[in-house]
N, C-alpha and C. Protein backbone atom coordinates (compact mmCIF):
# COMPACT_ATOMS: atom_id res chain seq x y z
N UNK A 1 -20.15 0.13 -1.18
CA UNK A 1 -20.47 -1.01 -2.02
C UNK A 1 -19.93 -2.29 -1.38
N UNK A 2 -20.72 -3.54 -1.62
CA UNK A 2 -20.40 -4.75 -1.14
C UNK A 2 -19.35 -5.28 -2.23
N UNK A 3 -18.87 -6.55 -1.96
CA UNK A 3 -18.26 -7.18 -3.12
C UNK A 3 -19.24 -8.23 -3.49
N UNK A 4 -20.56 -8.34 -3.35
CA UNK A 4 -21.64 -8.55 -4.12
C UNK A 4 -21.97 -8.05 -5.28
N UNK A 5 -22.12 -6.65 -4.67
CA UNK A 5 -22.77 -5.27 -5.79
C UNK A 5 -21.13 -5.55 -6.79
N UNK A 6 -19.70 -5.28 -6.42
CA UNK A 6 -18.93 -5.08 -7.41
C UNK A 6 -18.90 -6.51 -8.36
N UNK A 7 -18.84 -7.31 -7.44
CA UNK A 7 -19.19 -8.70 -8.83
C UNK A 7 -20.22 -8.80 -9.79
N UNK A 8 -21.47 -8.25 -8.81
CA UNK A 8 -22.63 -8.00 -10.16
C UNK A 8 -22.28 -7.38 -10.95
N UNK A 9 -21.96 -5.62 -10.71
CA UNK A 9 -21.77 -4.83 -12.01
C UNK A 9 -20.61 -5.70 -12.87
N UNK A 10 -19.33 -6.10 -12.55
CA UNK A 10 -18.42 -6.46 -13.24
C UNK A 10 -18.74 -7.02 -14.29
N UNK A 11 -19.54 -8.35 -13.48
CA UNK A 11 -20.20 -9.54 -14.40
C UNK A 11 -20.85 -8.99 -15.92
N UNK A 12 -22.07 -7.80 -15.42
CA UNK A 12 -22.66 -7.00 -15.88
C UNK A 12 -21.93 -6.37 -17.52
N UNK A 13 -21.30 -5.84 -16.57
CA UNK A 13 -20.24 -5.04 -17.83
C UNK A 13 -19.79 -5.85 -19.12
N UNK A 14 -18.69 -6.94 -18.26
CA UNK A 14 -18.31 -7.96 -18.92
C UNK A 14 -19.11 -8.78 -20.03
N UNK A 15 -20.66 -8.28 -19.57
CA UNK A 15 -20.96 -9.48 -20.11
C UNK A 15 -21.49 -9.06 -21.70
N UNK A 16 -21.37 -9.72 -22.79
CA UNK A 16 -21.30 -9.87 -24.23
C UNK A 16 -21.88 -10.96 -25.15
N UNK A 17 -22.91 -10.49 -25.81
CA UNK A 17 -23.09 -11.62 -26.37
C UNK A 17 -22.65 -11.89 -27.84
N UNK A 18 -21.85 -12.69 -27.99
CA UNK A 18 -20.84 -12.89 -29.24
C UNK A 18 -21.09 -14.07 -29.73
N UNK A 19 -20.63 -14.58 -30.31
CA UNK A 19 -20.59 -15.65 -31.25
C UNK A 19 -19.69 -16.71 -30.38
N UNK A 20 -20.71 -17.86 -29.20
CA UNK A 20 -19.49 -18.17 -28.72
C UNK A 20 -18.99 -19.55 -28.96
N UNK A 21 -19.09 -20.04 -29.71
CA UNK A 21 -18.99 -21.08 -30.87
C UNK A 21 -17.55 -20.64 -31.59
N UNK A 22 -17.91 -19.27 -31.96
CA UNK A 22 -15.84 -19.09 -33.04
C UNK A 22 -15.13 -18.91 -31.62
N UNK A 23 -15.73 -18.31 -30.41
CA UNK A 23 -14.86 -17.99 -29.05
C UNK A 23 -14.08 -19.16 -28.64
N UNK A 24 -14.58 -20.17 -28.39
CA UNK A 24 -14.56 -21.54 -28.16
C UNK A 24 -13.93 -22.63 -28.88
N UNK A 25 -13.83 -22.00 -30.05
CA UNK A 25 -13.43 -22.92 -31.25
C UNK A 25 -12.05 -23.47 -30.86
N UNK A 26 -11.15 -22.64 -30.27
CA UNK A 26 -10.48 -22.63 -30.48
C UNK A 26 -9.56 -23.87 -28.91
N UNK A 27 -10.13 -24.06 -28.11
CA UNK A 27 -10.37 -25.19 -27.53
C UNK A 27 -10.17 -26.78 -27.97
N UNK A 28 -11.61 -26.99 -28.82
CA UNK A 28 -11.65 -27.83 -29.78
C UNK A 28 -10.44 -28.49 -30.69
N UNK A 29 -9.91 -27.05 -31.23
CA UNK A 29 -8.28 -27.53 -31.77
C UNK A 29 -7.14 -27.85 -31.01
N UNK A 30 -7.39 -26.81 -30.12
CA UNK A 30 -5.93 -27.63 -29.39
C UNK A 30 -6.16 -28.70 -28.70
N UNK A 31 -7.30 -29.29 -28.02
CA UNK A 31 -7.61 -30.96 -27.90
C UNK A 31 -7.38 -31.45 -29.42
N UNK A 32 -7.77 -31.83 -30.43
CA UNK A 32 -7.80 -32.41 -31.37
C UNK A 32 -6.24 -32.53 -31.90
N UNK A 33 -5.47 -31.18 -31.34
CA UNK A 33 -4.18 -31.34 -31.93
C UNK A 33 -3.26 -32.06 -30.98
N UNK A 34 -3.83 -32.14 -29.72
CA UNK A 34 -2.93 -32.91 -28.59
C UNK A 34 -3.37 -34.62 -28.61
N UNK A 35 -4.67 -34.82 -29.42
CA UNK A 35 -5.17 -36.07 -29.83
C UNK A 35 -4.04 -36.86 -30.99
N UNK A 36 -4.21 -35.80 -31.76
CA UNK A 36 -3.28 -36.37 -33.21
C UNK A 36 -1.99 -36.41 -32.35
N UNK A 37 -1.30 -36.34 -31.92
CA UNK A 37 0.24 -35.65 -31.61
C UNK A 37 0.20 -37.03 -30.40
N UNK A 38 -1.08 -37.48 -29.74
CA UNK A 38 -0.89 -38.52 -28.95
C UNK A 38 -0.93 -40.04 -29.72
N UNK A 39 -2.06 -39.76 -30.93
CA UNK A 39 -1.75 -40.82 -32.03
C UNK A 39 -0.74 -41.23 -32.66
N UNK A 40 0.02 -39.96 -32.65
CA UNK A 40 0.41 -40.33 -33.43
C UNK A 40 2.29 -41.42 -32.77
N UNK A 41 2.15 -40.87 -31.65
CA UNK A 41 3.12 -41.54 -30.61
C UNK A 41 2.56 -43.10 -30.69
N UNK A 42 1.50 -43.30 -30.61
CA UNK A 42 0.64 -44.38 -30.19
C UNK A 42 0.99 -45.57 -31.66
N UNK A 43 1.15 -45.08 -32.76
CA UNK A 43 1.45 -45.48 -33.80
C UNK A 43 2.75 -46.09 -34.07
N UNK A 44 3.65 -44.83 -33.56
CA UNK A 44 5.05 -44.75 -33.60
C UNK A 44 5.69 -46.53 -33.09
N UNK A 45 4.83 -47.41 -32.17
CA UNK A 45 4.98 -48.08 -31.20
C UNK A 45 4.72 -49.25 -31.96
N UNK A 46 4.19 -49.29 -33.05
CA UNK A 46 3.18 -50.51 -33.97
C UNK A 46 4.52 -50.78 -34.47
N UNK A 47 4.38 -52.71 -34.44
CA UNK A 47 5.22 -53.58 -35.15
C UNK A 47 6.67 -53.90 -34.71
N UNK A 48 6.74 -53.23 -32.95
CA UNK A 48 8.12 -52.88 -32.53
C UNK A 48 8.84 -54.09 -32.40
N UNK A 49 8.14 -55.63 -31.70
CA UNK A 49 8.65 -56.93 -31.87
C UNK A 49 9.19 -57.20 -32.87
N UNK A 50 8.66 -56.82 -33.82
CA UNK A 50 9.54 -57.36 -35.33
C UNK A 50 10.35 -56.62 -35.66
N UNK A 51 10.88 -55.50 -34.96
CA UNK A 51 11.72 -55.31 -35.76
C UNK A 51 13.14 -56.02 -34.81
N UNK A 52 12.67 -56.18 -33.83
CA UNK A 52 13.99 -56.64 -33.09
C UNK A 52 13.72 -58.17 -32.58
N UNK A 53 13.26 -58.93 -33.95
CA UNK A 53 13.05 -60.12 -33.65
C UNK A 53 14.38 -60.98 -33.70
N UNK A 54 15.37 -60.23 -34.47
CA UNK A 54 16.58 -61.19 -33.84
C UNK A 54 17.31 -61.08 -32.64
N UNK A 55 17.29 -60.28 -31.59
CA UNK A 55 17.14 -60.07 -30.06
C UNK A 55 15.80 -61.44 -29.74
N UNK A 56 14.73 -61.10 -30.17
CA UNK A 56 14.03 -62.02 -29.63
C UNK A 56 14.30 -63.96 -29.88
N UNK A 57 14.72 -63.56 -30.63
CA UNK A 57 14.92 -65.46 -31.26
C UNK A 57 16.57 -65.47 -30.39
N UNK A 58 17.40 -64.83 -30.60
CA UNK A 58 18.92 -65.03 -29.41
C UNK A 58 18.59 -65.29 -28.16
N UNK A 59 17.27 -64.42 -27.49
CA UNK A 59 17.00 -64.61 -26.21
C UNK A 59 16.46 -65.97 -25.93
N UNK A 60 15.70 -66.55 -27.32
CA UNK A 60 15.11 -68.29 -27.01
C UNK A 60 15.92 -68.90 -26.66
N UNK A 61 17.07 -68.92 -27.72
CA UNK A 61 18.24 -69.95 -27.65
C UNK A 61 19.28 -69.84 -26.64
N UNK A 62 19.71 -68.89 -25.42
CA UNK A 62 20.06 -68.37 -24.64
C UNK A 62 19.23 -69.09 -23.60
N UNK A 63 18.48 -69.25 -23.60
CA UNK A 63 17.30 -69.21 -22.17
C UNK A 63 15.85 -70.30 -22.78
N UNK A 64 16.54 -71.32 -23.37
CA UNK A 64 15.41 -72.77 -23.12
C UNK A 64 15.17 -73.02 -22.20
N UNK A 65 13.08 -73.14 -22.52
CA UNK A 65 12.30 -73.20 -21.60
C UNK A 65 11.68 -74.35 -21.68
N UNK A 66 11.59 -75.38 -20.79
CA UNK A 66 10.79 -76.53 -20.67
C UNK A 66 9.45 -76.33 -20.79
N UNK A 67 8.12 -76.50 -22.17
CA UNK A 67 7.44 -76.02 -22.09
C UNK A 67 6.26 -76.67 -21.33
N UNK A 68 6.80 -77.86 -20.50
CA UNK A 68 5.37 -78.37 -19.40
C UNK A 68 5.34 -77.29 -18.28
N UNK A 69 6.69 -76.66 -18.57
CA UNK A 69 6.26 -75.61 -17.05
C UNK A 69 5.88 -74.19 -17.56
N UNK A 70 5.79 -73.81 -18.84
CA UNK A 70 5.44 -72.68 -18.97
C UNK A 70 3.86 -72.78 -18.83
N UNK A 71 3.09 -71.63 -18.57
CA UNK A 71 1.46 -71.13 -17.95
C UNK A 71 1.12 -70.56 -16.85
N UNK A 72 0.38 -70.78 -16.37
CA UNK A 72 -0.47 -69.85 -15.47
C UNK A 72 0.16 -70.72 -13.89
N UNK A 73 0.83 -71.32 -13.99
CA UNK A 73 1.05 -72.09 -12.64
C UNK A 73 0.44 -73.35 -12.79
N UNK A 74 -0.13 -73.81 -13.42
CA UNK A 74 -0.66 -75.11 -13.92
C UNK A 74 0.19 -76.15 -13.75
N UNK A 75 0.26 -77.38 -13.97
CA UNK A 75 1.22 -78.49 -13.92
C UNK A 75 0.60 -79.57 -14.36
């Protein structure tokens, strides 16, 4: 026998026709659950300036900025 002939029969054997939609299903969830679980990190992140807006307002008054020079390089 070749390892032609043994891959055919294998294939052969192996092969089943099932329902492959519930086979598969299960795919579907664990993307969807690595989706939520990435949302939900993604969320975790919302509103983070405010909460440490008094760090942010110390850092103004620390470090006045002349605002003709703040932009894109402009002048």
């Amino acid at each position: 026998m070749t390892l032609a002939t043994i891959l055919a029969l294998a294939s052969a054997e192996a092969e089943h026709h099932g329902n492959v939609q519930a086979e598969t299903f299960i795919f579907g969830l664990i993307a969807f659950i690595v989706f939520m679980a990435l949302g939900l990190v993604t969320l975790s992140y919302r509103n983070v300036a405010n909460r440490h807006s008094h760090k942010a307002e110390a850092y103004a008054k620390a470090h006045p900025v002349d605002q003709a020079q703040v932009g894109h390089g402009h002048h």
